[in-house]
PDB file of N, CA and C in Angstrom:
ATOM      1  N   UNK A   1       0.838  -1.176   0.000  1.00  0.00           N
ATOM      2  CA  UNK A   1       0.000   0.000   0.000  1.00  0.00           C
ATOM      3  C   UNK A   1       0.880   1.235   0.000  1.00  0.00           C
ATOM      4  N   UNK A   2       0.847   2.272  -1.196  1.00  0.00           N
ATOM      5  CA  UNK A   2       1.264   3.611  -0.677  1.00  0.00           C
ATOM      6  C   UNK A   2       0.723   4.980  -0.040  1.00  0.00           C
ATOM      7  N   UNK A   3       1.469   5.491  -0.039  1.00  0.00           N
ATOM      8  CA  UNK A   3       0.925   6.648   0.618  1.00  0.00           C
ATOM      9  C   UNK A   3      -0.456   7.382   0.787  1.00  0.00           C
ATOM     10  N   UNK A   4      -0.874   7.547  -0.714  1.00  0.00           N
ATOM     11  CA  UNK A   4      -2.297   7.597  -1.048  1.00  0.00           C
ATOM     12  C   UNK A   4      -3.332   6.725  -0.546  1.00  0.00           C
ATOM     13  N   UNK A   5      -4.585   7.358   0.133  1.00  0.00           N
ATOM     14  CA  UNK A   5      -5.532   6.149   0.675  1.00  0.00           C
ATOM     15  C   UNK A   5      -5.917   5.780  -0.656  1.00  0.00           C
ATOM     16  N   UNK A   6      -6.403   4.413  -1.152  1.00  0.00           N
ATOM     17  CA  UNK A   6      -6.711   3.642  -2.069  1.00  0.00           C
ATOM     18  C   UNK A   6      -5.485   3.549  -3.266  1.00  0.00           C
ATOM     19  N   UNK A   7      -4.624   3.355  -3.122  1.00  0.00           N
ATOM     20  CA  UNK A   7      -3.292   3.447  -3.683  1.00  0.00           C
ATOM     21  C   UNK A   7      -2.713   2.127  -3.018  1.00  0.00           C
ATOM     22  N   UNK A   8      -3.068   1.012  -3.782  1.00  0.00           N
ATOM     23  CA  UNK A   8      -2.689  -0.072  -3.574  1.00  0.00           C
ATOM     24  C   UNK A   8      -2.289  -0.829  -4.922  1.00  0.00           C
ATOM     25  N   UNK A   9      -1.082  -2.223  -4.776  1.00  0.00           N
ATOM     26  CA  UNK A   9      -1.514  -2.783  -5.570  1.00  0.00           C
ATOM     27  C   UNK A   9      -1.113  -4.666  -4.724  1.00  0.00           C
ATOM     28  N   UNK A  10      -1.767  -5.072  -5.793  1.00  0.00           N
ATOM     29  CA  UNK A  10      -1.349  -7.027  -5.731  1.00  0.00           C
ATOM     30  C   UNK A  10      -0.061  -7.623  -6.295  1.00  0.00           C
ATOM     31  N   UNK A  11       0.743  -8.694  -5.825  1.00  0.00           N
ATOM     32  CA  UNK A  11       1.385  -8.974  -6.238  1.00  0.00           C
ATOM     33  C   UNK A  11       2.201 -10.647  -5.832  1.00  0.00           C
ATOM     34  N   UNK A  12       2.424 -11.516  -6.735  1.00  0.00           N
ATOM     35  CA  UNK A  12       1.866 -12.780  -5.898  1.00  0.00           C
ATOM     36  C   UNK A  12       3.285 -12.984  -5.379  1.00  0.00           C
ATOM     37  N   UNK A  13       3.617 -13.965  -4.680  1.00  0.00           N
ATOM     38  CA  UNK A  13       5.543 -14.108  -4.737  1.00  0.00           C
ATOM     39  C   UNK A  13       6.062 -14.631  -5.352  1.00  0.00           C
ATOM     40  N   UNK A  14       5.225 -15.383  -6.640  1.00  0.00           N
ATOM     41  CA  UNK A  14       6.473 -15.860  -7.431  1.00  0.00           C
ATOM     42  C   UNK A  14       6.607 -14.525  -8.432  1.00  0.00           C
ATOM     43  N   UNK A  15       6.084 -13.749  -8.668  1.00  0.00           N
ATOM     44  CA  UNK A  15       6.193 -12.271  -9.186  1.00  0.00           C
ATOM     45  C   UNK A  15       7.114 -11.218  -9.111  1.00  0.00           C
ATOM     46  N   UNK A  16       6.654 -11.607  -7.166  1.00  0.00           N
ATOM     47  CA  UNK A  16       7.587 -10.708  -6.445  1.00  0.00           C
ATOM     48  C   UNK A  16       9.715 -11.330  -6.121  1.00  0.00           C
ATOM     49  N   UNK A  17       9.503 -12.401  -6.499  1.00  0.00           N
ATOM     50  CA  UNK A  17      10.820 -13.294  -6.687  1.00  0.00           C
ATOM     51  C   UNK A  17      11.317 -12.882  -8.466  1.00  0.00           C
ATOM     52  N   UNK A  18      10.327 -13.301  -9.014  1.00  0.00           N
ATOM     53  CA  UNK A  18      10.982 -12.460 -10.457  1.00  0.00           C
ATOM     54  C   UNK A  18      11.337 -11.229 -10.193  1.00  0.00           C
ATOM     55  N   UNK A  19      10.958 -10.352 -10.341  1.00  0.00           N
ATOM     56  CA  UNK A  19      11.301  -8.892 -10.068  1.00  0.00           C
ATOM     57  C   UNK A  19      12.353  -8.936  -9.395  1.00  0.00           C
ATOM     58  N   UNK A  20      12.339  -9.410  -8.234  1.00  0.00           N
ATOM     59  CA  UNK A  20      13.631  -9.137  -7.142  1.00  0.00           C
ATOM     60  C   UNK A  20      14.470  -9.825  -7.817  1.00  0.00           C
ATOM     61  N   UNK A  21      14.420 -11.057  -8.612  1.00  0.00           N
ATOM     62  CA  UNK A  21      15.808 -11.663  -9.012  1.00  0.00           C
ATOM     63  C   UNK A  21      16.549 -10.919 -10.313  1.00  0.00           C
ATOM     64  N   UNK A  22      15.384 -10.427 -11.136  1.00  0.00           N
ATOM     65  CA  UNK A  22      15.084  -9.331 -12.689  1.00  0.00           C
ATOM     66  C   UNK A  22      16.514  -8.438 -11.638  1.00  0.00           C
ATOM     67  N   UNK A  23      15.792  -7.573 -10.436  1.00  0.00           N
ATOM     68  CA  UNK A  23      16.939  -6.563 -10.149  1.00  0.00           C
ATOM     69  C   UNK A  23      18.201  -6.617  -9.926  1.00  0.00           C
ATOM     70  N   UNK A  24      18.201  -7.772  -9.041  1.00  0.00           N
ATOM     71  CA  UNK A  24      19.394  -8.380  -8.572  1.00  0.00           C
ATOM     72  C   UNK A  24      20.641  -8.177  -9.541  1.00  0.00           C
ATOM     73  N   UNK A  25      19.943  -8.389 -10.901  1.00  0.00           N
ATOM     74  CA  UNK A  25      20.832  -8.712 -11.567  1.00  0.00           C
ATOM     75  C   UNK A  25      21.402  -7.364 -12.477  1.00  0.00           C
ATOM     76  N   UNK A  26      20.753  -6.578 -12.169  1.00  0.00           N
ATOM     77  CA  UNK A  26      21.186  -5.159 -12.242  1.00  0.00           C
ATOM     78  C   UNK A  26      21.982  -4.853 -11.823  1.00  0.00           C
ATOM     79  N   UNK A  27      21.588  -4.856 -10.646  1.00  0.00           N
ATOM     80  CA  UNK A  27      22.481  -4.527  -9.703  1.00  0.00           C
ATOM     81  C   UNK A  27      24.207  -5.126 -10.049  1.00  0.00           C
ATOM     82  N   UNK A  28      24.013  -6.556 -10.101  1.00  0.00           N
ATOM     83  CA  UNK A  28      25.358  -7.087 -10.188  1.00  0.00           C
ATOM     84  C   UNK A  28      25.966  -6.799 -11.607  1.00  0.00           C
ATOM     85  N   UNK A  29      24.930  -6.357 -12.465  1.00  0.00           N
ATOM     86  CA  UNK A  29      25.717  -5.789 -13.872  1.00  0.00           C
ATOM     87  C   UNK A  29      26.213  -4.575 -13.163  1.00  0.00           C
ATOM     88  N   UNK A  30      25.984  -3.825 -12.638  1.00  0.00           N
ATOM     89  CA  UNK A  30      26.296  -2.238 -12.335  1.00  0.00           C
ATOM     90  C   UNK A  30      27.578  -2.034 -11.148  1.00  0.00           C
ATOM     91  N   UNK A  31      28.306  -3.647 -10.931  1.00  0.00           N
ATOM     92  CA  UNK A  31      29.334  -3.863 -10.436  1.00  0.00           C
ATOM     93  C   UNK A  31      28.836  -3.752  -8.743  1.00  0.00           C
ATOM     94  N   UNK A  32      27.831  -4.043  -8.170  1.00  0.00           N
ATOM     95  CA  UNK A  32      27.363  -3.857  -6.664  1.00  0.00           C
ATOM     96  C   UNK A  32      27.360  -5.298  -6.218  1.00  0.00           C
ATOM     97  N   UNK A  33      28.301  -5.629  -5.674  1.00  0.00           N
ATOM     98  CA  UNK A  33      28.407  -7.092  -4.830  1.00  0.00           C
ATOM     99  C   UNK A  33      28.439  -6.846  -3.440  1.00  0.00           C
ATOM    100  N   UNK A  34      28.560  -8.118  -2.817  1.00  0.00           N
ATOM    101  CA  UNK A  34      28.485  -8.646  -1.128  1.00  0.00           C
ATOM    102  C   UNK A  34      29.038  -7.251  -0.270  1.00  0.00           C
ATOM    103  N   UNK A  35      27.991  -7.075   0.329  1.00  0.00           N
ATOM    104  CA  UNK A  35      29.351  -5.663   1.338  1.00  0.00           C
ATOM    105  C   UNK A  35      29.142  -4.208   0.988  1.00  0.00           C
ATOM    106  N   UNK A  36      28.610  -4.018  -0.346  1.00  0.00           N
ATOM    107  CA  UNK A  36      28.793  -3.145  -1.010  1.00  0.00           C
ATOM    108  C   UNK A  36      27.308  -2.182  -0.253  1.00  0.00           C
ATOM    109  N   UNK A  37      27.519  -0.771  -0.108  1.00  0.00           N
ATOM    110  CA  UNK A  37      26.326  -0.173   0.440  1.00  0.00           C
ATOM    111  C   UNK A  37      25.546   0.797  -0.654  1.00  0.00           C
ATOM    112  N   UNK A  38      24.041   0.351  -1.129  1.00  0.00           N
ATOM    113  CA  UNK A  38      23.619   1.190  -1.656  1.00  0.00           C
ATOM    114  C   UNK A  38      22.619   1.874  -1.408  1.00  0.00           C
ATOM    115  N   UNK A  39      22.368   3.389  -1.677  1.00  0.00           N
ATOM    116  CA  UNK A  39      21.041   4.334  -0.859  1.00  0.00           C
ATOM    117  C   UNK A  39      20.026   3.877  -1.994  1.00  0.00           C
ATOM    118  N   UNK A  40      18.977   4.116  -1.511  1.00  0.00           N
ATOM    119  CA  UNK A  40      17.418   3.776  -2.050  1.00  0.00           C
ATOM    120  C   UNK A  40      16.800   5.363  -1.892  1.00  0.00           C
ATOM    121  N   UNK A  41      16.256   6.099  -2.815  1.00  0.00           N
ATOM    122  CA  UNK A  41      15.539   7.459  -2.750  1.00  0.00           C
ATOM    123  C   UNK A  41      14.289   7.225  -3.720  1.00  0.00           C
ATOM    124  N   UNK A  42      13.734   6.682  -3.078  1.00  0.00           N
ATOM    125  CA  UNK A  42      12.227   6.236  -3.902  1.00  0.00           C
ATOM    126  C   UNK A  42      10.934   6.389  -2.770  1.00  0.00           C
ATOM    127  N   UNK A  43       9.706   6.890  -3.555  1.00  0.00           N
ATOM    128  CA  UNK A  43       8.839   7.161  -3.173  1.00  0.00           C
ATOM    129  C   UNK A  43       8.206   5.406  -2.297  1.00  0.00           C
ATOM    130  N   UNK A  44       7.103   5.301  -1.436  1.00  0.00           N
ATOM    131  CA  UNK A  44       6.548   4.196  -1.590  1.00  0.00           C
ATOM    132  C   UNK A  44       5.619   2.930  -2.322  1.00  0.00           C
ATOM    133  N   UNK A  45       6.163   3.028  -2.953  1.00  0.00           N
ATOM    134  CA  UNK A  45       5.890   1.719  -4.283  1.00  0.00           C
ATOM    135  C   UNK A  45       6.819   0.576  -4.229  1.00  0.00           C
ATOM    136  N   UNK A  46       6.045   0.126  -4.751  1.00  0.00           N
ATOM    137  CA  UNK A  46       6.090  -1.800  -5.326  1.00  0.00           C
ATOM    138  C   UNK A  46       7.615  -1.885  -5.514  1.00  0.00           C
ATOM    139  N   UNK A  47       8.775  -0.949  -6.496  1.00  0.00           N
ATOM    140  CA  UNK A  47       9.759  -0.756  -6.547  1.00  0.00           C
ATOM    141  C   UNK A  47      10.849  -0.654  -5.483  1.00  0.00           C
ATOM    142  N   UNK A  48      10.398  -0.023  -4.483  1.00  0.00           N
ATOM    143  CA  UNK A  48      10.900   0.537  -3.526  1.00  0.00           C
ATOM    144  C   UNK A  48      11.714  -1.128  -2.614  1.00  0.00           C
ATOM    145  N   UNK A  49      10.596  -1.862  -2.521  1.00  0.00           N
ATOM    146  CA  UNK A  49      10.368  -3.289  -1.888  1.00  0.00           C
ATOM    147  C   UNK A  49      11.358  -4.300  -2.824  1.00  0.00           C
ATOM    148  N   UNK A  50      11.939  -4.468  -3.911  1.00  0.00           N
ATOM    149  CA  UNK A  50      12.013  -4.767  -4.798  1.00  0.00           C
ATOM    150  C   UNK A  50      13.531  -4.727  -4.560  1.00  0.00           C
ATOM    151  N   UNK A  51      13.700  -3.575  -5.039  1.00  0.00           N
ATOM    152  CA  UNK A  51      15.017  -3.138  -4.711  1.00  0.00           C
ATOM    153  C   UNK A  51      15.669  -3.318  -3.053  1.00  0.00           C
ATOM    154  N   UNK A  52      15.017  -2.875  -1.748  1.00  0.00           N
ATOM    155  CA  UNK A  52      15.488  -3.608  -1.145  1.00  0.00           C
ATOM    156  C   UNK A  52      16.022  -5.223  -0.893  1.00  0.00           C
ATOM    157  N   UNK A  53      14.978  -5.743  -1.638  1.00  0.00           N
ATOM    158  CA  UNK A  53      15.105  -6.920  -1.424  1.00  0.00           C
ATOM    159  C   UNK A  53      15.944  -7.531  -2.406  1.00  0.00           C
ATOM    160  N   UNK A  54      16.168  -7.571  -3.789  1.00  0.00           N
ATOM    161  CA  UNK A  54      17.328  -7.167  -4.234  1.00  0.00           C
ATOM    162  C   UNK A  54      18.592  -7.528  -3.385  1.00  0.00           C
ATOM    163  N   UNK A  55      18.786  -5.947  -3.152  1.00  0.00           N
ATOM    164  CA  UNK A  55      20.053  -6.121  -2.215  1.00  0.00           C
ATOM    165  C   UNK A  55      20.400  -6.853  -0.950  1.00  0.00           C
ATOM    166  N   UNK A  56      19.480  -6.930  -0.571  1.00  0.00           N
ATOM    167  CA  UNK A  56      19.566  -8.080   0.826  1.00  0.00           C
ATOM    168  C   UNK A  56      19.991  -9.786  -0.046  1.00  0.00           C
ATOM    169  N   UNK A  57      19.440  -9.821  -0.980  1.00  0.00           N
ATOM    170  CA  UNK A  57      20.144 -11.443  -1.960  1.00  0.00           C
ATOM    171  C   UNK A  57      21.194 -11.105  -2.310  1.00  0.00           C
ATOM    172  N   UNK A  58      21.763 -10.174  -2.813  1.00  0.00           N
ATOM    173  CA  UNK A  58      22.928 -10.475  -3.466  1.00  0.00           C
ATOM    174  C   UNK A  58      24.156 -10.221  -1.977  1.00  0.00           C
ATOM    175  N   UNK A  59      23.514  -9.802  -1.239  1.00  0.00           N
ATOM    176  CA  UNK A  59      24.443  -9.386   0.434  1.00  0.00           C
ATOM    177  C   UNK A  59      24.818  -8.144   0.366  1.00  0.00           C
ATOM    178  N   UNK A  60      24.141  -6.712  -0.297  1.00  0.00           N
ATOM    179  CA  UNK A  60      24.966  -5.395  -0.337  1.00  0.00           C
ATOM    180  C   UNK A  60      24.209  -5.239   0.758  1.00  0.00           C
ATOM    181  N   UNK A  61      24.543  -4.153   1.580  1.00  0.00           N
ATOM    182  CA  UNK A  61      23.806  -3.149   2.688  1.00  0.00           C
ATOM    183  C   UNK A  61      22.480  -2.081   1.487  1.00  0.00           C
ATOM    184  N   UNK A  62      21.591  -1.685   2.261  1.00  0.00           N
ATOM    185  CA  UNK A  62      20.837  -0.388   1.750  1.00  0.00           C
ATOM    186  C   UNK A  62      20.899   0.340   2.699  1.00  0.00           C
ATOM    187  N   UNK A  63      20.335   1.619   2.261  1.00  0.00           N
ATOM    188  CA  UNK A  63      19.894   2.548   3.259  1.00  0.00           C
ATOM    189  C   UNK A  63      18.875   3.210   2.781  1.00  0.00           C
ATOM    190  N   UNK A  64      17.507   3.302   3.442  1.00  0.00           N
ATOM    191  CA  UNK A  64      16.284   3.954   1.860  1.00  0.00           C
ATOM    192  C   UNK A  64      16.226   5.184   2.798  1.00  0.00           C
ATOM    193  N   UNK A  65      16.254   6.405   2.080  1.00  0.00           N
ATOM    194  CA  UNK A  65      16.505   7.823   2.372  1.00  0.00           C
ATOM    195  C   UNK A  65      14.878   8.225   1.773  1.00  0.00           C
ATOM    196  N   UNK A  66      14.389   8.675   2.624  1.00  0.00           N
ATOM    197  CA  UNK A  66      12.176   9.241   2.121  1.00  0.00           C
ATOM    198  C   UNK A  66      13.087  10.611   1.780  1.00  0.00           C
ATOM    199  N   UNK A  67      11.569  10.822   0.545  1.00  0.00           N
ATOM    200  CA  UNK A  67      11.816  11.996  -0.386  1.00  0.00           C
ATOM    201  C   UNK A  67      11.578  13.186   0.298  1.00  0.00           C
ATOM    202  N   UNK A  68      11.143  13.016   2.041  1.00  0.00           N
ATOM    203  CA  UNK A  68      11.244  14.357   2.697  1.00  0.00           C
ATOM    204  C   UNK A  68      12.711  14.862   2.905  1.00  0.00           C
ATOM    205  N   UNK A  69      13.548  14.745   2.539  1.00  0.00           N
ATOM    206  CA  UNK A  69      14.588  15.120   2.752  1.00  0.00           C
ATOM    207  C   UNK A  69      15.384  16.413   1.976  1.00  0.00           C
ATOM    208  N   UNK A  70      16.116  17.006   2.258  1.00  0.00           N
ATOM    209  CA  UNK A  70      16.424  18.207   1.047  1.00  0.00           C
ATOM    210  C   UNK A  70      17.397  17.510   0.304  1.00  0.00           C
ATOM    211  N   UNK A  71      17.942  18.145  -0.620  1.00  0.00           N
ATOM    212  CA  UNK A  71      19.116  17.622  -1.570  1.00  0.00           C
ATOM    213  C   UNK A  71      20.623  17.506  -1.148  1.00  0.00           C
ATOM    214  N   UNK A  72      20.348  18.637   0.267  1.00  0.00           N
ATOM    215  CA  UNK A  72      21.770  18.313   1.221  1.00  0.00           C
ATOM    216  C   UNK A  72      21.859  17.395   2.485  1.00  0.00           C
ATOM    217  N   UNK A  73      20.525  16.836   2.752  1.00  0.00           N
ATOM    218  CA  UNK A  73      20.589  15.954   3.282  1.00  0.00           C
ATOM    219  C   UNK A  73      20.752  14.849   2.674  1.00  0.00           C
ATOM    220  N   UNK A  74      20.176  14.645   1.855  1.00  0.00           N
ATOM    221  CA  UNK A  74      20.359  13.767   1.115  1.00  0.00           C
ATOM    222  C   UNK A  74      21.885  12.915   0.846  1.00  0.00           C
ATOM    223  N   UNK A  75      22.732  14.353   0.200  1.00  0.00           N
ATOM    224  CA  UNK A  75      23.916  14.482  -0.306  1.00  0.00           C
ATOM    225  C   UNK A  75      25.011  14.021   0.758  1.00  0.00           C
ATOM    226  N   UNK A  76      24.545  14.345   2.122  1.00  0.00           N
ATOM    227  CA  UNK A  76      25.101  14.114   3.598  1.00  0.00           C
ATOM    228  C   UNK A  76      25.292  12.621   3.772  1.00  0.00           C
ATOM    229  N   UNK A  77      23.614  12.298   3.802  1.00  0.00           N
ATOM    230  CA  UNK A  77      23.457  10.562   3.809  1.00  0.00           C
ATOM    231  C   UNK A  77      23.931   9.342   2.822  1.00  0.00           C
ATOM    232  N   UNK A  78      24.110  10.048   2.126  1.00  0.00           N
ATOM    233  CA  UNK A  78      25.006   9.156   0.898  1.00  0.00           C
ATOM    234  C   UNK A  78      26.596   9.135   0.930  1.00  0.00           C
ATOM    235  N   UNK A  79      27.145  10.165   1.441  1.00  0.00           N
ATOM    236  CA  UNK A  79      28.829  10.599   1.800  1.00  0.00           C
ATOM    237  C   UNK A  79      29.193   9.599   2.992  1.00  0.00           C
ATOM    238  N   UNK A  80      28.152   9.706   3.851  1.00  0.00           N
ATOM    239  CA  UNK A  80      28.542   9.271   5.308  1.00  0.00           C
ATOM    240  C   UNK A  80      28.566   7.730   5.372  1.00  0.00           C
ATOM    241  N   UNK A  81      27.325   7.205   4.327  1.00  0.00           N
ATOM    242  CA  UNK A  81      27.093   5.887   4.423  1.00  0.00           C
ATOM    243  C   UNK A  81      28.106   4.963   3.111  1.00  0.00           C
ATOM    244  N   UNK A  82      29.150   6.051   2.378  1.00  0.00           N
ATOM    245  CA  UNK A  82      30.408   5.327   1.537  1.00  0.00           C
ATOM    246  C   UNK A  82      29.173   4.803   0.524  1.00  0.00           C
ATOM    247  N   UNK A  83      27.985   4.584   0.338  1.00  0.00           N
ATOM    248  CA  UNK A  83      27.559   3.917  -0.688  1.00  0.00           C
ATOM    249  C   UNK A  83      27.982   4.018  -2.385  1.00  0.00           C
ATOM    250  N   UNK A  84      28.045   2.946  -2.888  1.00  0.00           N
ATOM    251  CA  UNK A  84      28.653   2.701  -4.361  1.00  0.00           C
ATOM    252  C   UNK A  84      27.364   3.231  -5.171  1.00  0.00           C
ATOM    253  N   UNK A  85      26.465   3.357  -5.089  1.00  0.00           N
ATOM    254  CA  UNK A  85      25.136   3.642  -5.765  1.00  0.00           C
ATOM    255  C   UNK A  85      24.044   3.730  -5.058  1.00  0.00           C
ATOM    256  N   UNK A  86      23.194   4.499  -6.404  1.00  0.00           N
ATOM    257  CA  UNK A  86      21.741   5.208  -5.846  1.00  0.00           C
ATOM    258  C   UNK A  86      20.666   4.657  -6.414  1.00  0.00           C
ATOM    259  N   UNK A  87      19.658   4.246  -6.174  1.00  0.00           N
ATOM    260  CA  UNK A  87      18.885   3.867  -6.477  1.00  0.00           C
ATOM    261  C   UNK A  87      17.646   5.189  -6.894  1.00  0.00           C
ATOM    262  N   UNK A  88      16.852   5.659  -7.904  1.00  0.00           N
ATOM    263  CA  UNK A  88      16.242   7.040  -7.280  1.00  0.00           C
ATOM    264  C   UNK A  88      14.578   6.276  -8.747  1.00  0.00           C
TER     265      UNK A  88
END
């Protein structure tokens, strides 16, 4: 469910295992392996879930940063946390 009341969607797990494995493999094209820390700056959607989970299989760290943030916080939380990539 996101943010919006009636702003939902379905999704079964072998779906939700495609997708996450679909990313995974992004990810590991985009050179992000075991250890590796990446920020998440995505609204709440289906994606958002995806991509965490993602990275929790292949063993990188995340950190998901909400879009209340300014562009120097932002910029702060990404420096501090060494991450190799952004997710946005």
């Amino acid at each position: 469910e996101g943010n919006e009341p009636g702003d939902s969607m379905k999704i079964t797990y072998r779906e939700l295992l495609h997708k996450v494995c679909q990313f995974a493999n992004v990810l590991r094209s985009q050179g992000v392996k075991k250890g590796d820390r990446v920020s998440i700056y995505l609204p709440m959607i289906l994606e958002l879930v995806i991509a965490m989970l993602a990275c929790a299989r292949i063993g990188a760290l995340h950190s998901v940063v909400f879009a209340g943030f300014s562009a120097d916080s932002l910029c702060e939380r990404i420096l501090d946390c060494g991450c190799s990539l952004l997710i946005t």
